[in-house]
N, C-alpha and C. Protein backbone atom coordinates (compact mmCIF):
# COMPACT_ATOMS: atom_id res chain seq x y z
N UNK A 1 0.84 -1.18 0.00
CA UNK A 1 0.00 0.00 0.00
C UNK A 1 0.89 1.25 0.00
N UNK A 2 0.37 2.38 -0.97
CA UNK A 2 1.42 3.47 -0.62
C UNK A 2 0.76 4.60 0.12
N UNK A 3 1.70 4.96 0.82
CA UNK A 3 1.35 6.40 1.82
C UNK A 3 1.44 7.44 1.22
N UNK A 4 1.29 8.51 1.78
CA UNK A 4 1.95 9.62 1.32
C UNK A 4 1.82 10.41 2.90
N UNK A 5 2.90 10.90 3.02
CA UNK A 5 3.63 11.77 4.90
C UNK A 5 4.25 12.83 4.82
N UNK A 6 4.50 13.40 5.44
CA UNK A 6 5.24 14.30 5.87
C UNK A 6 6.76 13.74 6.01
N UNK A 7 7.43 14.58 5.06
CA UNK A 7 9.05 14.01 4.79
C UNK A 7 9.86 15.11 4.95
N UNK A 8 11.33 14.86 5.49
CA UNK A 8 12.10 15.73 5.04
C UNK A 8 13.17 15.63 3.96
N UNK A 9 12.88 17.13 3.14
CA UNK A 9 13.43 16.69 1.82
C UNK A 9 14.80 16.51 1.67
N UNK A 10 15.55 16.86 3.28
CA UNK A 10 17.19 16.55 3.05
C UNK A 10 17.16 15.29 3.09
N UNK A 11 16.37 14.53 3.51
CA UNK A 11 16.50 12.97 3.63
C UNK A 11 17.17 12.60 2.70
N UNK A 12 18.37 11.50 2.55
CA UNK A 12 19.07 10.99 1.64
C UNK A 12 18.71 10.29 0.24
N UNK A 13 17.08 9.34 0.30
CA UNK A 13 16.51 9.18 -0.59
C UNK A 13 15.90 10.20 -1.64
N UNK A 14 15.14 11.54 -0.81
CA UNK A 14 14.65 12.25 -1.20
C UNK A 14 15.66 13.17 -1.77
N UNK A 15 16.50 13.51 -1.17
CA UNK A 15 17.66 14.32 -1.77
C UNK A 15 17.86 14.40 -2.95
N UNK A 16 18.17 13.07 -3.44
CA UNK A 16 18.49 12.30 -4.78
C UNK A 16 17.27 12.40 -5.49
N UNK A 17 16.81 12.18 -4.97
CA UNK A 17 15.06 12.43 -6.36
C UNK A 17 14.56 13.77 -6.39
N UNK A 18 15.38 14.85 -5.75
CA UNK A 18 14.83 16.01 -6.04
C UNK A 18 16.43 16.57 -6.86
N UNK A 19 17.49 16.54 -6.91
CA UNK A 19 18.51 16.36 -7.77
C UNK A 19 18.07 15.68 -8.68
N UNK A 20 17.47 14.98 -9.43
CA UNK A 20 17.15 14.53 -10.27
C UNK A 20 15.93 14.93 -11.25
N UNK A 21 15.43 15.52 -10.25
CA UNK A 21 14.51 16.29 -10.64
C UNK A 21 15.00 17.75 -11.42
N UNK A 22 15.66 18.47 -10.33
CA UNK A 22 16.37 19.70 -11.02
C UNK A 22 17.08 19.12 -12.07
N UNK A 23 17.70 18.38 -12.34
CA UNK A 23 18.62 17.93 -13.46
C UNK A 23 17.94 17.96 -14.60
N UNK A 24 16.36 16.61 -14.73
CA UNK A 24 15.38 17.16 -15.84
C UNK A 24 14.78 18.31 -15.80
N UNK A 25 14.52 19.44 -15.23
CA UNK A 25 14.34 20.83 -15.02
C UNK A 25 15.21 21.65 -16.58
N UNK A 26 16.61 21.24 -15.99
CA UNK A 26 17.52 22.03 -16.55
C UNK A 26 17.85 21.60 -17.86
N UNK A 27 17.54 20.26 -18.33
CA UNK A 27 17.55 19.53 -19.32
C UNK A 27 16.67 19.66 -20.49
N UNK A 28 15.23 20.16 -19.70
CA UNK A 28 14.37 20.13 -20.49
C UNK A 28 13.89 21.55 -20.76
N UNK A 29 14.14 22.72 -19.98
CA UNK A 29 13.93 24.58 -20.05
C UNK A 29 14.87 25.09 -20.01
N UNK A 30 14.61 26.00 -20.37
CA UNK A 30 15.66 27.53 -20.60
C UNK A 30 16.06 27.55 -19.07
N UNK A 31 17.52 27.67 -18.31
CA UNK A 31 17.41 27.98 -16.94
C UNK A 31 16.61 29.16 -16.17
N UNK A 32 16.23 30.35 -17.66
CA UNK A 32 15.55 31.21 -16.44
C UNK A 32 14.02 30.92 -16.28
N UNK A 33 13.89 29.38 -17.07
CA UNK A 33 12.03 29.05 -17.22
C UNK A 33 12.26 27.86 -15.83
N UNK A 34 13.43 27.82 -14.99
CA UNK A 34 13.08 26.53 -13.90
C UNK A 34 12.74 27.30 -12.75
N UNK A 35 11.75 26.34 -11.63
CA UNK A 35 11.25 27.19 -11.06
C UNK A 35 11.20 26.32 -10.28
N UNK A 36 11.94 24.98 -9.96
CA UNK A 36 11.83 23.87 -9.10
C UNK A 36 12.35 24.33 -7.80
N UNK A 37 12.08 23.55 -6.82
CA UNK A 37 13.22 24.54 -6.02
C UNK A 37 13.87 23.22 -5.63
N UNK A 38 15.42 23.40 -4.87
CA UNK A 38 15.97 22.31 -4.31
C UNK A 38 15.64 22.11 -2.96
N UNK A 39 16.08 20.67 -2.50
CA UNK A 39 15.83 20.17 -1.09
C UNK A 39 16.04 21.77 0.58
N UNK A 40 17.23 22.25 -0.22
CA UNK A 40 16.40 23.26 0.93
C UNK A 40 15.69 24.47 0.95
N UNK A 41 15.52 24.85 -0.44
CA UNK A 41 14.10 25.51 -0.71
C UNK A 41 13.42 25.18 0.03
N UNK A 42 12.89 23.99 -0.48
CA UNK A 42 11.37 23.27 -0.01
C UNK A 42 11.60 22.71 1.98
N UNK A 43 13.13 23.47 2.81
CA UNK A 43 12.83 22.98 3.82
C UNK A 43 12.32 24.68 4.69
N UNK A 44 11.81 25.47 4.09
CA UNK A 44 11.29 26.26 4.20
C UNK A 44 10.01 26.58 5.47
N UNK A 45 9.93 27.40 6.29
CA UNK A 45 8.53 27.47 6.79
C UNK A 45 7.43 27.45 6.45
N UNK A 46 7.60 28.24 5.22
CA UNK A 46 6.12 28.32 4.39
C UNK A 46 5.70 27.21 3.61
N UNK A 47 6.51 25.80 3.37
CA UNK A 47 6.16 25.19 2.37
C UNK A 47 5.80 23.78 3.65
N UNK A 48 4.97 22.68 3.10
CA UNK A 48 4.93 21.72 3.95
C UNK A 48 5.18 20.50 2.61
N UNK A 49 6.27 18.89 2.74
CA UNK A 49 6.71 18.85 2.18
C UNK A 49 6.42 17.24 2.07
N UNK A 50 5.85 16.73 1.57
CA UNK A 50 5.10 15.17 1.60
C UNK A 50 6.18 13.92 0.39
N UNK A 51 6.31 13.01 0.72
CA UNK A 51 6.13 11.79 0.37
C UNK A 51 5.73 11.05 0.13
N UNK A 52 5.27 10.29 -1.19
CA UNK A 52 4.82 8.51 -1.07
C UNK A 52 5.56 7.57 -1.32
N UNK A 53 5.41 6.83 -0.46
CA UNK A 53 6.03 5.41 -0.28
C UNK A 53 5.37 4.63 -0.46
N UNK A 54 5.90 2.94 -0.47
CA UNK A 54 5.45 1.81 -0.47
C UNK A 54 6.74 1.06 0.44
N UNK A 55 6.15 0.42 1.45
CA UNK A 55 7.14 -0.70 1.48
C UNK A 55 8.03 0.47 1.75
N UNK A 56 8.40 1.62 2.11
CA UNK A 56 9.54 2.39 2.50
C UNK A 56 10.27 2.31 1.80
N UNK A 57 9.78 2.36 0.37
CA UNK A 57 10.41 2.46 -1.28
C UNK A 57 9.96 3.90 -1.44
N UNK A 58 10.88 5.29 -1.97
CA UNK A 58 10.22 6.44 -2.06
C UNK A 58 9.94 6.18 -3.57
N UNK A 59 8.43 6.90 -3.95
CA UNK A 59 8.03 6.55 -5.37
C UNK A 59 7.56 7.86 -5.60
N UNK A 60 7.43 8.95 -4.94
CA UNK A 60 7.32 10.52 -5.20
C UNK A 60 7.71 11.75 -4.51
N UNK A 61 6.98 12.71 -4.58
CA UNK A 61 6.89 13.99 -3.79
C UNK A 61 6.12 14.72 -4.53
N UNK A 62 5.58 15.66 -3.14
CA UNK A 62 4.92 16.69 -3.48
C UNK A 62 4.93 18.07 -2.60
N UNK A 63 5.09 18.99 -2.44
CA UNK A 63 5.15 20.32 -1.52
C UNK A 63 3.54 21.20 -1.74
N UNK A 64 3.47 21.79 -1.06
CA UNK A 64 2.40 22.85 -1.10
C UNK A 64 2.97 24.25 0.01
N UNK A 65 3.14 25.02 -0.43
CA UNK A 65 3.69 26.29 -0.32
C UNK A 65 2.65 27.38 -0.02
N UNK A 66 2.68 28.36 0.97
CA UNK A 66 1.66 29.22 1.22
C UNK A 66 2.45 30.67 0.82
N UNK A 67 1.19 31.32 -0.46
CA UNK A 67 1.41 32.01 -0.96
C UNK A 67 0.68 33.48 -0.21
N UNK A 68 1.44 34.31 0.15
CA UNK A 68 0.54 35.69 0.65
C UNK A 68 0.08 36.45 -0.21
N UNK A 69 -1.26 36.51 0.37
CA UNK A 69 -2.10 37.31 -0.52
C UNK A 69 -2.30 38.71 -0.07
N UNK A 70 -3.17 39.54 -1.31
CA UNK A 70 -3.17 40.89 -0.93
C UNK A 70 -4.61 40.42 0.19
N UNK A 71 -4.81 41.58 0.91
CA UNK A 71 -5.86 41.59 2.03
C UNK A 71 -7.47 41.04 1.15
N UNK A 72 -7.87 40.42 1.74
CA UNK A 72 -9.62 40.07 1.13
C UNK A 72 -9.44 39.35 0.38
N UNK A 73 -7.98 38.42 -0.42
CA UNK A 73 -8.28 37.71 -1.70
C UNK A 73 -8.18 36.36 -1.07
N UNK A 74 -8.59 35.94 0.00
CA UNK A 74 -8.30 34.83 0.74
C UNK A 74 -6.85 33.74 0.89
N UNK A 75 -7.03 32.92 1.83
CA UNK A 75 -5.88 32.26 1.99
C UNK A 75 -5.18 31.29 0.16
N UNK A 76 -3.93 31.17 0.29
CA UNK A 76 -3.77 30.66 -1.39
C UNK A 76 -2.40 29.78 -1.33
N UNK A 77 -2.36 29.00 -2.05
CA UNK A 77 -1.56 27.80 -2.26
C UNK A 77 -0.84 27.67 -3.19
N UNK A 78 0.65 27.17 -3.59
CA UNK A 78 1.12 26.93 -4.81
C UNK A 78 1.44 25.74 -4.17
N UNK A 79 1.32 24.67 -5.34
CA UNK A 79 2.04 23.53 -5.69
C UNK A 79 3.57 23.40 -6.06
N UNK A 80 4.47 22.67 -5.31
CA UNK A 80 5.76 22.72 -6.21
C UNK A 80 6.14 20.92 -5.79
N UNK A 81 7.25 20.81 -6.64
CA UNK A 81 8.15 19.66 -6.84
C UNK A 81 7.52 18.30 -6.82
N UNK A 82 6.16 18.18 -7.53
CA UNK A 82 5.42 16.75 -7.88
C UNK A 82 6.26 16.24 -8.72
N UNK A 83 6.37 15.59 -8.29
CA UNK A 83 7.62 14.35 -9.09
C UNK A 83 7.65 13.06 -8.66
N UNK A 84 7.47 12.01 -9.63
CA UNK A 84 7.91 10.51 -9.31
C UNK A 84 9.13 9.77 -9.97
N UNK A 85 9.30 8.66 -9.22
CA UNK A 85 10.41 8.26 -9.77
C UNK A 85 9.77 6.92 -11.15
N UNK A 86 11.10 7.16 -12.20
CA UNK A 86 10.64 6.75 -13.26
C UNK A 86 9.76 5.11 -13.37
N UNK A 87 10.46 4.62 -12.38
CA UNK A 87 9.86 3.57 -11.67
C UNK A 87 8.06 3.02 -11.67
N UNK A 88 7.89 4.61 -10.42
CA UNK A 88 6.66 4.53 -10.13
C UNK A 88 5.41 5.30 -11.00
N UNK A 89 5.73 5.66 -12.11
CA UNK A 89 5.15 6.64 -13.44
C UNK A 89 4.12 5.24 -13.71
N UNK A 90 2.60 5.85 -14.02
CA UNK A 90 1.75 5.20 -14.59
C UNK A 90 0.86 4.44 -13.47
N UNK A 91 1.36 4.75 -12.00
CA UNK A 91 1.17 3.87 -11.35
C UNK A 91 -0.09 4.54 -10.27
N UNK A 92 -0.47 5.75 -11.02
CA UNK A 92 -1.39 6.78 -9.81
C UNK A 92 -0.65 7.42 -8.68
N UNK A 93 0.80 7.36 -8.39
CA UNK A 93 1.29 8.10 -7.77
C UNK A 93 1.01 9.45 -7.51
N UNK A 94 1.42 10.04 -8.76
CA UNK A 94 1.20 11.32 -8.95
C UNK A 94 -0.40 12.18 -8.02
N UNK A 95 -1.39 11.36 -8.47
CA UNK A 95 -2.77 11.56 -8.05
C UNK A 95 -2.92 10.99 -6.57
N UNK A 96 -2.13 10.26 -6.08
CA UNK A 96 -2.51 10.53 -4.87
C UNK A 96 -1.41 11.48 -4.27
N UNK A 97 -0.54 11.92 -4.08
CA UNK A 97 0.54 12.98 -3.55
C UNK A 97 -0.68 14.44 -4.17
N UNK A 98 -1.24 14.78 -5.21
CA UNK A 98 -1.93 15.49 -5.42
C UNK A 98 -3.32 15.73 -4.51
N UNK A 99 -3.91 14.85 -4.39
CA UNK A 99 -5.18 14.15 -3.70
C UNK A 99 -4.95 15.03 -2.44
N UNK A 100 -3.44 14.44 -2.12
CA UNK A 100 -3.27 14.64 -0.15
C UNK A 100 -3.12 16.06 -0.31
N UNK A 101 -2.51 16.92 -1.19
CA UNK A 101 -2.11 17.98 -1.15
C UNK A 101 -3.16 18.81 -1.25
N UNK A 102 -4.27 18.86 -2.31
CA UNK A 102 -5.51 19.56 -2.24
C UNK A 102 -6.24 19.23 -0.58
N UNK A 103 -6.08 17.94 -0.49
CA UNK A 103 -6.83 17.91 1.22
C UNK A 103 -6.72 18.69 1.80
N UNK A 104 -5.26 18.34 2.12
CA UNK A 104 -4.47 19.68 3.06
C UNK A 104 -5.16 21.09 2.81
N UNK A 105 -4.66 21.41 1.84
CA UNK A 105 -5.36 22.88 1.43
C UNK A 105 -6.75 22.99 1.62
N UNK A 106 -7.51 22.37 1.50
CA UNK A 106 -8.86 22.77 1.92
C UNK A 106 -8.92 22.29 3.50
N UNK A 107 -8.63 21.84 4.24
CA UNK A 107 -8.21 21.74 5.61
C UNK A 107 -7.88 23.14 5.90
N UNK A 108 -7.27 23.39 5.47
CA UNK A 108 -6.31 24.99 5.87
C UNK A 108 -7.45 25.89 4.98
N UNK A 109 -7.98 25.87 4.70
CA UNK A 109 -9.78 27.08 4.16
C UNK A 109 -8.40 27.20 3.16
N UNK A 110 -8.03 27.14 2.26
CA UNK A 110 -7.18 27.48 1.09
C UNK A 110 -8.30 28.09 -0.08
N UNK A 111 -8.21 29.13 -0.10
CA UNK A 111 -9.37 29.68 -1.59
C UNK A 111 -8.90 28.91 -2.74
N UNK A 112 -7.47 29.26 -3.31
CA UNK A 112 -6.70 28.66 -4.53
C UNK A 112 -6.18 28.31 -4.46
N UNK A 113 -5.95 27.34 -5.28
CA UNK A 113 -4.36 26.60 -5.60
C UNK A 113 -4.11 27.19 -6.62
N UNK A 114 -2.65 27.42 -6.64
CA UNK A 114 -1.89 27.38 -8.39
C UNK A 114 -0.45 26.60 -8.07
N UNK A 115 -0.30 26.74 -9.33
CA UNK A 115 1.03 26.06 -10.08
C UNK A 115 1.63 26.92 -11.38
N UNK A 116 3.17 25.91 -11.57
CA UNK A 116 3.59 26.58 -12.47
C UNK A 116 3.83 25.16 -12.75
N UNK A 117 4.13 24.97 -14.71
CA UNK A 117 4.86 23.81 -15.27
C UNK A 117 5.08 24.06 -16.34
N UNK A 118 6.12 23.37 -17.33
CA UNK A 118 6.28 23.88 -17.75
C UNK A 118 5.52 23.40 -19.70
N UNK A 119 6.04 24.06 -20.67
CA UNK A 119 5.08 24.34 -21.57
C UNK A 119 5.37 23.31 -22.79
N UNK A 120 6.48 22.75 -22.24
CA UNK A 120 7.31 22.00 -23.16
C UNK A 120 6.71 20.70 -23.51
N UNK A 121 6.38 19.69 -24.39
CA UNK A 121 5.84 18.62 -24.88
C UNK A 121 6.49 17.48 -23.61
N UNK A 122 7.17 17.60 -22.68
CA UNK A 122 7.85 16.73 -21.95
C UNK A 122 6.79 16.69 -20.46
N UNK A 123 5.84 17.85 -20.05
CA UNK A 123 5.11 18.29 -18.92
C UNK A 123 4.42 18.07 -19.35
N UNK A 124 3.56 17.92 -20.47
CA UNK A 124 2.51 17.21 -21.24
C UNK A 124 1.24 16.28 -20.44
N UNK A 125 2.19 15.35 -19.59
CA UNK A 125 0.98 14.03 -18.89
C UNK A 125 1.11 14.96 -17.50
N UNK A 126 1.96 15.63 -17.24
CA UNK A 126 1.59 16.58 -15.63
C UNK A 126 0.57 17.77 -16.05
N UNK A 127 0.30 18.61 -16.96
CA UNK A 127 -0.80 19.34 -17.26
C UNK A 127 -2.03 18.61 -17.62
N UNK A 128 -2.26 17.44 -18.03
CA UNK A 128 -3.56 16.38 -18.51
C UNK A 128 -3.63 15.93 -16.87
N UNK A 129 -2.68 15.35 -15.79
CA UNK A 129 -3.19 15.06 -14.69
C UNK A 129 -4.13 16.63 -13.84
N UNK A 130 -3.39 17.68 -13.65
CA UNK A 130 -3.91 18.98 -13.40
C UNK A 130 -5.38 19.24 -13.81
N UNK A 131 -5.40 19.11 -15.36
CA UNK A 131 -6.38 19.35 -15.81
C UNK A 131 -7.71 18.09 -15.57
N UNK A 132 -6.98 17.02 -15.07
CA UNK A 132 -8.51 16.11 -14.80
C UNK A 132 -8.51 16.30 -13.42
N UNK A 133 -8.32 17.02 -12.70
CA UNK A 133 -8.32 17.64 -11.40
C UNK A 133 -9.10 18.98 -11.24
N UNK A 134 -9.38 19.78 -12.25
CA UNK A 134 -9.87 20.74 -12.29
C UNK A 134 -9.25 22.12 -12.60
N UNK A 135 -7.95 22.07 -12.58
CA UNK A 135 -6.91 22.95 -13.18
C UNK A 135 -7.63 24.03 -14.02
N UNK A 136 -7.22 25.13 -14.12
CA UNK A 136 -7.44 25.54 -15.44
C UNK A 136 -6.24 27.04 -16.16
N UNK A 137 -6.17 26.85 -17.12
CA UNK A 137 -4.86 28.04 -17.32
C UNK A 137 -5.48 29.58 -16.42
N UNK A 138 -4.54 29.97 -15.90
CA UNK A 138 -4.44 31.06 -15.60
C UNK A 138 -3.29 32.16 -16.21
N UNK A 139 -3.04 33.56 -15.41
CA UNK A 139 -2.44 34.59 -15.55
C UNK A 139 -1.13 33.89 -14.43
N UNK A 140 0.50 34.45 -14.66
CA UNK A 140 1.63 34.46 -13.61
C UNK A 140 0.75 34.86 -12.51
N UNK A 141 0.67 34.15 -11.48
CA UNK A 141 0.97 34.44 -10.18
C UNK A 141 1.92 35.07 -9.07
N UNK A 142 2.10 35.32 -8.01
CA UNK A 142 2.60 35.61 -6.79
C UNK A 142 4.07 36.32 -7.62
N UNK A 143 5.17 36.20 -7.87
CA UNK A 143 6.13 36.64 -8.60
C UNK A 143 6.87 36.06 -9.68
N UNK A 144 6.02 35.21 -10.50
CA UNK A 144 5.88 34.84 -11.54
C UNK A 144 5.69 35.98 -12.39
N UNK A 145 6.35 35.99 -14.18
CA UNK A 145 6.24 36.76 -14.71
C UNK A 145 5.90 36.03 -15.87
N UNK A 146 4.93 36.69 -17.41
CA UNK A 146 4.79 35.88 -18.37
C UNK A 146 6.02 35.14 -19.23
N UNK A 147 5.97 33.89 -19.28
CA UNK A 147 6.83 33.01 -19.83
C UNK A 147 6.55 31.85 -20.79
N UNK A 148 7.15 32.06 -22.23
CA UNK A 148 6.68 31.13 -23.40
C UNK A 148 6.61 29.75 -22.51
N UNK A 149 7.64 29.50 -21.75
CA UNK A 149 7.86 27.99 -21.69
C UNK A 149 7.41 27.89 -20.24
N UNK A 150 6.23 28.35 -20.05
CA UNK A 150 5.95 28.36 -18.75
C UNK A 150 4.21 28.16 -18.56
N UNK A 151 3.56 27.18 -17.90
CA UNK A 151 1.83 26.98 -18.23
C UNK A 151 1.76 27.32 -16.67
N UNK A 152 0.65 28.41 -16.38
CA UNK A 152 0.14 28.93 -14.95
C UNK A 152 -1.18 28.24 -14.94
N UNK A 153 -1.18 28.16 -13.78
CA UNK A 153 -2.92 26.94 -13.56
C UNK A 153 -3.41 27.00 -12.16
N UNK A 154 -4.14 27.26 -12.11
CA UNK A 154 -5.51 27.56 -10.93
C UNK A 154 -6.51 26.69 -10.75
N UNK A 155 -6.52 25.78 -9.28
CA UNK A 155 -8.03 25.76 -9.06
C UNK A 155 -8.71 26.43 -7.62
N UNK A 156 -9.90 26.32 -8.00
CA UNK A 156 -10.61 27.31 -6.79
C UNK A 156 -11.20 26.13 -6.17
N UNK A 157 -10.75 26.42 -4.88
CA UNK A 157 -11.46 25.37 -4.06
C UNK A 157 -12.94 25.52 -3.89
């Protein structure tokens, strides 16, 4: 059965799968279109920083990051560093690390979620998962600026 927890991303497994992650980041965009962050980005206050496992096999990640808003536009969320390992691709991973992460956020009265990904034919099956979630394109967010190789996406809780 796989979980998904509360992890820390210096963890030695996780380390490596988020290096790996930046690596296809940089592989696949322009460096000023990456927007991943590394293991201690994401060990941040504002961000809370999840795992799924099996069997204490790591097979993803996911973060959710609290974005400040201007006064009255309610509480708001970004998504960062959903990623599985090549392994566990095809396997619903993705959708449940997503699943837990929208929970969370509506737990926490979260008005929105957004994201950033990117625009390239390679993010392709991560914008089709988004979008059967309820996603929908938006405008740059929080300090995001417009970017060819860059897809902005919103849902309203």
């Amino acid at each position: 059965m796989i979980h998904v927890e509360p992890d820390d991303p210096a963890r030695a497994d996780v380390h490596q799968l988020l290096s790996e992650h930046l690596a296809d980041m940089f592989a696949t965009s322009p460096a000023e279109s990456v927007h991943a962050l590394d293991h201690a980005a994401l060990s941040a206050p504002s961000i809370t920083f999840w795992t799924a496992r099996e069997d204490g096999t790591l097979l993803g990640c996911g973060a959710l990051k609290f974005i400040d808003s201007a006064p009255g536009s309610g509480k708001q969320g970004e998504i960062k560093s959903m990623h599985t390992t090549a392994s566990a691709r095809g396997r619903g991973v993705a959708t449940l690390v997503l699943n837990h992460i929208l929970d969370e956020a509506r737990r926490r009265n979260y008005e929105r979620i957004f994201l950033e990904t990117g625009a390239e034919d390679y993010f392709a099956p991560a914008r089709r998962l988004y979008v059967r979630h309820g996603f929908t394109d938006c405008p740059p967010f929080a300090d995001y600026t417009l970017d060819p190789n860059s897809v902005f996406m919103e849902l309203r809780l």
